[in-house]
Protein backbone atom coordinates (compact mmCIF):
# COMPACT_ATOMS: atom_id res chain seq x y z
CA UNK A 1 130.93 156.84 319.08
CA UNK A 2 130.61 154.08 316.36
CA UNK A 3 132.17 150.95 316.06
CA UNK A 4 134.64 151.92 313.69
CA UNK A 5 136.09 154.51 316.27
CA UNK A 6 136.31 151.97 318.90
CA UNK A 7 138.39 149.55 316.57
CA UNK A 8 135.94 146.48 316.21
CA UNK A 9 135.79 146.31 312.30
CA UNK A 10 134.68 142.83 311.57
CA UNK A 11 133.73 142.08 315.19
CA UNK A 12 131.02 139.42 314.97
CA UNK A 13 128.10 138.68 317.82
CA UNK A 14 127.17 134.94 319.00
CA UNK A 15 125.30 134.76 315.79
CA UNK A 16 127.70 135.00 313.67
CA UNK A 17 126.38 138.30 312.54
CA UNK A 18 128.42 141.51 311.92
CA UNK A 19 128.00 143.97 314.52
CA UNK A 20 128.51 147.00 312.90
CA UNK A 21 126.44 146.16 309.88
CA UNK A 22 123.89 145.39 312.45
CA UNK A 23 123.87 148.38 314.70
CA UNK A 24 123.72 150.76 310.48
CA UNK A 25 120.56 148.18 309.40
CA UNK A 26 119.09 148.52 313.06
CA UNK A 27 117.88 151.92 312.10
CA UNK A 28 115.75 150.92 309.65
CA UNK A 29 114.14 147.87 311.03
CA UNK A 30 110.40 148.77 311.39
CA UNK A 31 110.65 147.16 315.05
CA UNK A 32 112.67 150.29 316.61
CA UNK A 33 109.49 152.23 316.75
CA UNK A 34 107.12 149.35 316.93
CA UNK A 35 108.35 146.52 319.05
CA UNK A 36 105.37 144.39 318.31
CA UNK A 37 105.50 144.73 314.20
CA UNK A 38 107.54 141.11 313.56
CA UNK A 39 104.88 139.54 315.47
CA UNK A 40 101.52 141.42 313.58
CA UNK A 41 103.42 141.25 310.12
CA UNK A 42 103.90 137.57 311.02
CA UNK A 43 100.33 136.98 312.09
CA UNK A 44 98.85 138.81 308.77
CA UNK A 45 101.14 136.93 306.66
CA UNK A 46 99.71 133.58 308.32
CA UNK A 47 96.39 135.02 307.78
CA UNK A 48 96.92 135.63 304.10
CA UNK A 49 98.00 132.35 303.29
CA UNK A 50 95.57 130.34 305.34
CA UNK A 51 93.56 129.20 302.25
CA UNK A 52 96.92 127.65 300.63
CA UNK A 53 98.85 126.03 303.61
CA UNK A 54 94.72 124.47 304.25
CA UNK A 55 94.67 123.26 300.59
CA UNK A 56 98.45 121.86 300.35
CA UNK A 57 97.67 120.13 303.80
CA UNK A 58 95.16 118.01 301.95
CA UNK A 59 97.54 117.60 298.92
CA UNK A 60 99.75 115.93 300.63
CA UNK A 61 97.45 112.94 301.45
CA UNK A 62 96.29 112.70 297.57
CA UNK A 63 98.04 109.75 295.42
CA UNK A 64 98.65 109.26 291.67
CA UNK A 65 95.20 107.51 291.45
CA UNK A 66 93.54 110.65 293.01
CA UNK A 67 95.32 112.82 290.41
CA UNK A 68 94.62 110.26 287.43
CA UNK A 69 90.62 110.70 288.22
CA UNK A 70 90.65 113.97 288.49
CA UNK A 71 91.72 114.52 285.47
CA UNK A 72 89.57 112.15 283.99
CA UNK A 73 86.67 114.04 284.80
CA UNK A 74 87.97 116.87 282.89
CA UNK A 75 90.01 114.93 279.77
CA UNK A 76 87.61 112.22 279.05
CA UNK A 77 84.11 114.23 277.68
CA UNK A 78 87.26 116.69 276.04
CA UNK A 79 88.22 113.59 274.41
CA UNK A 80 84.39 112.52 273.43
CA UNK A 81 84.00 116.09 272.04
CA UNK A 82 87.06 116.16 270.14
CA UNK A 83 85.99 112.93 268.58
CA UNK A 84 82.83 114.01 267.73
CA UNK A 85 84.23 116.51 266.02
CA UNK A 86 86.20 114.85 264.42
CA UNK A 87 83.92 112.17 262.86
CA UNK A 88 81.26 115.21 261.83
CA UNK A 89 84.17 116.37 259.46
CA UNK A 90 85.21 113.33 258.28
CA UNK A 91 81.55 112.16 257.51
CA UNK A 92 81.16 115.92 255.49
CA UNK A 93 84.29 115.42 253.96
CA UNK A 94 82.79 112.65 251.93
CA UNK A 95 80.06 114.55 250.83
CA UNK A 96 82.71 117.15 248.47
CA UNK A 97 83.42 115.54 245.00
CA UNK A 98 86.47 115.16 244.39
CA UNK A 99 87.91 115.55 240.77
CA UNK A 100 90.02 113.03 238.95
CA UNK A 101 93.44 114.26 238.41
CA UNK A 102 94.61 114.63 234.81
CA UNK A 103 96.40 111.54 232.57
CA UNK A 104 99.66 112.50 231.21
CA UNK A 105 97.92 111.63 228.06
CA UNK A 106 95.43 115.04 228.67
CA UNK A 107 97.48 117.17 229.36
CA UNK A 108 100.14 116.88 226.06
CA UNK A 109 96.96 117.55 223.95
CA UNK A 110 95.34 120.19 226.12
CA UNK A 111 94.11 123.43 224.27
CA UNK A 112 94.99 121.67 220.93
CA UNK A 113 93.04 122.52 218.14
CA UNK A 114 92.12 119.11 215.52
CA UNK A 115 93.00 115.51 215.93
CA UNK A 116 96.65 114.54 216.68
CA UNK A 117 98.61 112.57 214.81
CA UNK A 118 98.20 108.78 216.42
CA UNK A 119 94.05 109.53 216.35
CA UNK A 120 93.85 110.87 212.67
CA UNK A 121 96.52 107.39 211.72
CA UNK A 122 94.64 103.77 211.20
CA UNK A 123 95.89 101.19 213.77
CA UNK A 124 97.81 99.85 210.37
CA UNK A 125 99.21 102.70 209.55
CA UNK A 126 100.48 103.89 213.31
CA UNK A 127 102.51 100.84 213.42
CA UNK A 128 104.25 101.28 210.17
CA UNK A 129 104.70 105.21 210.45
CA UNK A 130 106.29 107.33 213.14
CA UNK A 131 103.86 109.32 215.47
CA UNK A 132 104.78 111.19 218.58
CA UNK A 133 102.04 111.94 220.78
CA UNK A 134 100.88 114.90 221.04
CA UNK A 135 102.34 116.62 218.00
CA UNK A 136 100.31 118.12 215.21
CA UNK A 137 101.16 118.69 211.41
């Protein structure tokens, strides 16, 4: 006879647990065939994660100084390499010519055929006349 038939729906045990749900979930706890499981699975588990609760046990004596060097031994010959680098490109970057850029005054006469107008003029006679730049007659 279940719970429900005897009228305890919601009936709760010292632990505050439900005691229906409890007696449907009891089924299926691994314990009801093997009363010693909790305590292996517990053991294995402790096992398993030996290495880590070891390694955090140390952590927790390390302070910001500790951290700060260790990554200094990995950050600072980074750092030296990336400067390195850094000055080999700069020092071959020096080595590429680099061209002029074009006047305003080349590029209106560009892929112009003959002498423009202000060139062809005197100095006398480019004061006293009108000449645009760049335009040909």
């Amino acid at each position: 006879m279940s719970q429900l038939e005897k009228g305890l729906e919601g009936a709760t045990d010292e632990l505050g647990r439900d005691i229906e749900v409890a007696e449907l979930l009891g089924s299926l706890s691994p314990s009801v065939e093997d009363p010693t499981y909790w305590m292996r699975f517990k053991a294995q588990v402790l096992r398993a994660a030996s290495t880590e609760l070891a390694r955090r046990r140390m952590m927790a004596d390390v302070t910001v100084a500790d951290v700060l060097t260790s990554w200094a031994r990995a950050i600072v010959p980074t750092a030296v390499l990336a400067a390195a680098l850094a000055g080999m490109i700069l020092l071959r970057a020096h080595t590429v010519p680099i061209a002029a850029p074009a006047r305003v005054e080349e590029l209106l006469v560009a892929g112009m055929e003959g002498e423009t107008i202000p060139t062809t003029l005197s100095r006398t006679e480019a004061e006293t006349q009108i000449a645009f730049a760049a335009e040909r007659f």
